[in-house]
C-alpha atoms as a PDB file:
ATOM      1  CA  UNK A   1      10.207 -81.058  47.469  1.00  0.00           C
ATOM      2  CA  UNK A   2       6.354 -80.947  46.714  1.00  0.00           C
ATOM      3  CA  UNK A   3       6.511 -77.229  47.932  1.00  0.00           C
ATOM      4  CA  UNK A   4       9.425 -76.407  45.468  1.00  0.00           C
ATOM      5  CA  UNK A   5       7.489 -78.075  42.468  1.00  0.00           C
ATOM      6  CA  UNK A   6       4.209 -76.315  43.475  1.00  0.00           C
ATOM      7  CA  UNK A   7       6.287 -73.113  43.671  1.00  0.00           C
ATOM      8  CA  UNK A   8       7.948 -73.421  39.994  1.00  0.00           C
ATOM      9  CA  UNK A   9       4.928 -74.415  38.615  1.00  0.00           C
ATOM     10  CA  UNK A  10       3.560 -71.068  40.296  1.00  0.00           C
ATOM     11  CA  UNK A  11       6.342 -69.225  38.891  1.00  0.00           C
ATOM     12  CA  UNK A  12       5.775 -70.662  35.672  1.00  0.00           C
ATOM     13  CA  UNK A  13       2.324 -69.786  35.150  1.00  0.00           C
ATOM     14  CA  UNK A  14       2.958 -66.236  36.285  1.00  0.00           C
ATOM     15  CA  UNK A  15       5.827 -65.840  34.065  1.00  0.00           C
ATOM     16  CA  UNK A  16       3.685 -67.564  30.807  1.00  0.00           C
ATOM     17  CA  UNK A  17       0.526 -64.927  32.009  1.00  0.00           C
ATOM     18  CA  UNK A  18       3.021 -62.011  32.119  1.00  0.00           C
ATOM     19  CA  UNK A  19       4.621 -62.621  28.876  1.00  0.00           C
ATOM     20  CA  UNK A  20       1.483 -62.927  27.512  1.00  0.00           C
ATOM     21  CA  UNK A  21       0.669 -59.383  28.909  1.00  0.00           C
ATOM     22  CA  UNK A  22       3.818 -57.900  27.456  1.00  0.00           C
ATOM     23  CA  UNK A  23       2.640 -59.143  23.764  1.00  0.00           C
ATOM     24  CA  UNK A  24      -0.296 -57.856  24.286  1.00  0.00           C
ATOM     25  CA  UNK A  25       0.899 -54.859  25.595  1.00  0.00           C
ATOM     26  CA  UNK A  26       3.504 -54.760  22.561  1.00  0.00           C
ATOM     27  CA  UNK A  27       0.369 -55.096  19.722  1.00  0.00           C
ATOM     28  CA  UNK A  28      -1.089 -52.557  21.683  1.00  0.00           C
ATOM     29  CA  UNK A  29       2.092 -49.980  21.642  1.00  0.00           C
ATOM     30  CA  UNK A  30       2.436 -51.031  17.695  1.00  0.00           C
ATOM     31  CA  UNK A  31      -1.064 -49.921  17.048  1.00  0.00           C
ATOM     32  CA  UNK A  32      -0.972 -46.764  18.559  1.00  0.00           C
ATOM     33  CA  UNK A  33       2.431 -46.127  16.677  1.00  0.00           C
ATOM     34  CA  UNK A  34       0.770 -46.809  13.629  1.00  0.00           C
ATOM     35  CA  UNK A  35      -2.488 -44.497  14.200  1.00  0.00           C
ATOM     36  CA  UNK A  36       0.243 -41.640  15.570  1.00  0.00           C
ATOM     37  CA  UNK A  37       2.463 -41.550  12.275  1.00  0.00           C
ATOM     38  CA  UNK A  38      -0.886 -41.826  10.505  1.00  0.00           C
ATOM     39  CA  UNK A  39      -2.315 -39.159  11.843  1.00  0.00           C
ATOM     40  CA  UNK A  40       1.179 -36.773  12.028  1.00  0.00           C
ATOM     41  CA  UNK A  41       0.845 -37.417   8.259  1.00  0.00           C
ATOM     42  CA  UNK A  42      -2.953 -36.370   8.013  1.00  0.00           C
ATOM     43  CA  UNK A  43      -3.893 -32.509   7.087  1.00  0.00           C
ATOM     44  CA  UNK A  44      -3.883 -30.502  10.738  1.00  0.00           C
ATOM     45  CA  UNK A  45      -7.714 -29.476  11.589  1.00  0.00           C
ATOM     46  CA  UNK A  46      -6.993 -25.574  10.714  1.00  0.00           C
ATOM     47  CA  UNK A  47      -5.989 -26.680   7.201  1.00  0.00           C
ATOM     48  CA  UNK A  48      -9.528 -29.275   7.374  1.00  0.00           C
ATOM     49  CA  UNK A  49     -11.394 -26.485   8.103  1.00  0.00           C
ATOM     50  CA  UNK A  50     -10.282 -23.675   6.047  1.00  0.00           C
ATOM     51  CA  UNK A  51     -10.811 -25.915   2.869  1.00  0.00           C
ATOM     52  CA  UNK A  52     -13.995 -27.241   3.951  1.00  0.00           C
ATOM     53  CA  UNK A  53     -15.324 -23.635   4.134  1.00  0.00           C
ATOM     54  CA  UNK A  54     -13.726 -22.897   1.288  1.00  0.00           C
ATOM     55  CA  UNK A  55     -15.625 -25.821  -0.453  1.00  0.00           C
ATOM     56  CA  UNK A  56     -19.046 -25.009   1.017  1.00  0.00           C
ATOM     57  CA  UNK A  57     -18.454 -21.220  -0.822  1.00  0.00           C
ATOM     58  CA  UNK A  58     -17.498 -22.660  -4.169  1.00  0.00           C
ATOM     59  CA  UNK A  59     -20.748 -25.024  -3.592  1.00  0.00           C
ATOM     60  CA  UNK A  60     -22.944 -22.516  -3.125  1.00  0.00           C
ATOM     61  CA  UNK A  61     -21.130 -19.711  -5.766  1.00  0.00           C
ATOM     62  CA  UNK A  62     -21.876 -22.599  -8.346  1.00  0.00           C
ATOM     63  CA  UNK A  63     -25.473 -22.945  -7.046  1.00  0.00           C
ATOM     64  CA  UNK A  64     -26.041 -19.486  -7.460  1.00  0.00           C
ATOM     65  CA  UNK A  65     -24.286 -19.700 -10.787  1.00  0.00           C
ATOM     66  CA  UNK A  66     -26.124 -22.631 -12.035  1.00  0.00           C
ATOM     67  CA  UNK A  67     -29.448 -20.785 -10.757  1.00  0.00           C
ATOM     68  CA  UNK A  68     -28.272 -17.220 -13.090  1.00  0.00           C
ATOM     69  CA  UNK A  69     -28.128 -19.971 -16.343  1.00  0.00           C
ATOM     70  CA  UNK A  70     -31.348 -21.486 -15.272  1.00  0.00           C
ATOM     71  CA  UNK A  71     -33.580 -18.604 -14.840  1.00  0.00           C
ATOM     72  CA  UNK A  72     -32.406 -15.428 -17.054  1.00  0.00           C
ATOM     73  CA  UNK A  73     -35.356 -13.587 -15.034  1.00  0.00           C
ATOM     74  CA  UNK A  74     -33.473 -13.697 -11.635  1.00  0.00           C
ATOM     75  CA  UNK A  75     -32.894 -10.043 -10.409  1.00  0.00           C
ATOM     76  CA  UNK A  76     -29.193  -9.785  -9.441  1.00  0.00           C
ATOM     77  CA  UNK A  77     -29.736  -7.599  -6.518  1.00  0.00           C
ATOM     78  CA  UNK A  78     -31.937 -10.506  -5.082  1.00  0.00           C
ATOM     79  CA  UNK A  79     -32.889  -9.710  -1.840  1.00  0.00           C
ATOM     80  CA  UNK A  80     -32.074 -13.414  -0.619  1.00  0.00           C
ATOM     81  CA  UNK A  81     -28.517 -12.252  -0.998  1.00  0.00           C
ATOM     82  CA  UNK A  82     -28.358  -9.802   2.244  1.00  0.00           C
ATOM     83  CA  UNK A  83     -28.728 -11.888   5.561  1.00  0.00           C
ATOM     84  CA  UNK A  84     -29.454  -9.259   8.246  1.00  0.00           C
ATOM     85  CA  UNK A  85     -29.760  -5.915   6.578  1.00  0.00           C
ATOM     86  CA  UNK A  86     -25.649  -5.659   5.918  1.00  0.00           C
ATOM     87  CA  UNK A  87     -24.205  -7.054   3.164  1.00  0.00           C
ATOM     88  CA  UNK A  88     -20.553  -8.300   4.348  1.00  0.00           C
ATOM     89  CA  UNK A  89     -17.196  -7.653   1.622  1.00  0.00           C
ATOM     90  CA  UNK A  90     -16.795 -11.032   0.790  1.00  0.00           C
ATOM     91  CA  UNK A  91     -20.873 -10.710  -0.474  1.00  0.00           C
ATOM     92  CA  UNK A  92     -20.311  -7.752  -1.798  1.00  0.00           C
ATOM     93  CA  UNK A  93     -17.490  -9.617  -4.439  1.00  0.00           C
ATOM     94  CA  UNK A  94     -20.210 -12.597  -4.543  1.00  0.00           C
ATOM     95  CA  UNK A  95     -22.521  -9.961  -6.329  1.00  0.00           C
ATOM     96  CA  UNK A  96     -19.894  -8.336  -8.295  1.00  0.00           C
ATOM     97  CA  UNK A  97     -18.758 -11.862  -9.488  1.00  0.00           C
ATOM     98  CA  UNK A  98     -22.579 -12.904 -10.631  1.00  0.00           C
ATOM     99  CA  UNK A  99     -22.842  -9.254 -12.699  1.00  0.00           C
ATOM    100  CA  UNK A 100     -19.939  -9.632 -14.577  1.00  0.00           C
ATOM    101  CA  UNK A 101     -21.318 -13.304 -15.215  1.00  0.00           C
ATOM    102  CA  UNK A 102     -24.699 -11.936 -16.120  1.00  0.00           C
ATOM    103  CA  UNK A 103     -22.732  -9.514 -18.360  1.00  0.00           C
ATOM    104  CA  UNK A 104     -20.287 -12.295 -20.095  1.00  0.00           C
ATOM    105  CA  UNK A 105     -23.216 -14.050 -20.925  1.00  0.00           C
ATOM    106  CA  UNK A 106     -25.407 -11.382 -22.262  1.00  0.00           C
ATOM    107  CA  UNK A 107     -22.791 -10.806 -24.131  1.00  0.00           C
ATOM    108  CA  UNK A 108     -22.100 -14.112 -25.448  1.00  0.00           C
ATOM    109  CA  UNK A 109     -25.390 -14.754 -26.442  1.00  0.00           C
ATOM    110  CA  UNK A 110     -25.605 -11.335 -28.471  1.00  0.00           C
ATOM    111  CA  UNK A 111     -22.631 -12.386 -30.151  1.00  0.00           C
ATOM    112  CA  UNK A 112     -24.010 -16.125 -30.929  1.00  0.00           C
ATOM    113  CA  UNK A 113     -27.422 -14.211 -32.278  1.00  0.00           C
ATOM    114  CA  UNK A 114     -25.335 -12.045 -34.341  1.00  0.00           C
ATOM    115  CA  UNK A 115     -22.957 -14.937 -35.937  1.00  0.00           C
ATOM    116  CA  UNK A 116     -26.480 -16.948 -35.941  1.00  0.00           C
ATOM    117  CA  UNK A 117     -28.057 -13.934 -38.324  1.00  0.00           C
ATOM    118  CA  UNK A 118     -25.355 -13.472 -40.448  1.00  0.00           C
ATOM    119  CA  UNK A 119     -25.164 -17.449 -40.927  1.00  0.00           C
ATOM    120  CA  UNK A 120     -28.438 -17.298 -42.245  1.00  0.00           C
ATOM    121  CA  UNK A 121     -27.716 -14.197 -44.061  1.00  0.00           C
ATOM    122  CA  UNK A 122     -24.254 -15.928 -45.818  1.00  0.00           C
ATOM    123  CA  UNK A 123     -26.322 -19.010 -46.251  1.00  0.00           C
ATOM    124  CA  UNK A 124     -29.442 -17.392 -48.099  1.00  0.00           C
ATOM    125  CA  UNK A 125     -26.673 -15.638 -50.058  1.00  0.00           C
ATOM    126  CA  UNK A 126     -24.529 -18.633 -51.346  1.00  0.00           C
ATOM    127  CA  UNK A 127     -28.048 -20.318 -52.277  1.00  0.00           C
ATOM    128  CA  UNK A 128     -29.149 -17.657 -54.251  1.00  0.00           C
ATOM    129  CA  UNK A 129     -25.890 -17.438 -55.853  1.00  0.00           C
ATOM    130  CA  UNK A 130     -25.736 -20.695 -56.534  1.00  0.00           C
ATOM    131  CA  UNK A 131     -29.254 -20.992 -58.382  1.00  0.00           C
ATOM    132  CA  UNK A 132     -28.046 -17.631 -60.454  1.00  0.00           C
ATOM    133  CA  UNK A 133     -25.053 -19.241 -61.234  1.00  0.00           C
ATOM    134  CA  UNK A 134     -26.595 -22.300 -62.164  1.00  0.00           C
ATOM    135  CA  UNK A 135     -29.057 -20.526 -64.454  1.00  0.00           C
ATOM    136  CA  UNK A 136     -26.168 -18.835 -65.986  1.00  0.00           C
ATOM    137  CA  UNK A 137     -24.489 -21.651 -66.860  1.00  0.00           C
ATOM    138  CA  UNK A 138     -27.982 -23.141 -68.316  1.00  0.00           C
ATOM    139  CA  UNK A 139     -28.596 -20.726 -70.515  1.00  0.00           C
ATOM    140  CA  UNK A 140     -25.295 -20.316 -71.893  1.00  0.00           C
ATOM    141  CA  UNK A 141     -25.414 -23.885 -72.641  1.00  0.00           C
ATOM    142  CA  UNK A 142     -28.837 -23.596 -74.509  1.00  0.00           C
ATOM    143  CA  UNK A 143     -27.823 -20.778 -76.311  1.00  0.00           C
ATOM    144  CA  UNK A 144     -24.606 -22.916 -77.255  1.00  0.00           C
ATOM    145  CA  UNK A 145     -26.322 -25.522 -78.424  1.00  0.00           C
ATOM    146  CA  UNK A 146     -28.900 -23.109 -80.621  1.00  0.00           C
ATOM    147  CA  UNK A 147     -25.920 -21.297 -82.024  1.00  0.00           C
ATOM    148  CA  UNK A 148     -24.156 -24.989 -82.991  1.00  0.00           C
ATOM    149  CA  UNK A 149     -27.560 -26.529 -84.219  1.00  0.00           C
ATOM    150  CA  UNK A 150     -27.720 -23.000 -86.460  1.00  0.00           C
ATOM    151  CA  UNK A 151     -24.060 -23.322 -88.098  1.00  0.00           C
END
């Protein structure tokens, strides 16, 4: 009978440490469902990497953007802009992009120093009018009050 208590107990133990194992084994299996549905909803690496370029060329178009507003003495046909003696399509539209920016520019600020000089032009002239018209009205009121102070 001792043998057949020693045995359950045996059994026992081995049935407690493999339902333990199949719990474990469960959290496990959970887990990895989890990182699996997380990652079948995640962006697919192509998608990563075509936007990350993408981002890298908008980083650097600003740069060089940034760098045309900065320092109006930049040549645009900047030699730091051809990498091995070839300049590829996609530089090519780079340089064409930061000309017609240099141009939009140029032309904004000749249109900002025009509208500046004919501010100051419109100003000077509503001042000046203003004193005439001030003087005007001064001496028709002096020569108002000698025509009333002659009656």
């Amino acid at each position: 009978m001792i043998a057949v208590l020693q045995k359950k107990t045996q059994y026992m133990k081995l049935v407690a440490k493999l339902r333990e194992k199949i719990q474990l084994l469960d959290a496990k299996k959970e887990e990895l469902q989890i990182k699996t549905s997380t990652l079948e909803r995640g962006v697919p690496q192509e998608e990563h990497m075509r936007v990350k370029k993408q981002l890298q060329q908008l980083r650097r178009r600003h740069d060089d953007f940034r760098n045309i507003l900065l320092s109006t003495a930049m040549p645009l046909g900047d030699a730091s802009f051809i990498e091995t003696g070839t300049i590829s399509r996609q530089e090519q539209q780079h340089q064409q992009d930061l000309q017609f920016l240099q141009q939009r520019l140029d032309a904004v600020e000749q249109t900002q120093t025009r509208q500046a000089s004919e501010l100051k032009v419109d100003t000077i002239l509503t001042t000046n009018l203003s004193k005439i018209t001030m003087e005007t009205i001064d001496q028709s009121e002096d020569g108002d009050s000698h025509h009333s102070a002659h009656s």
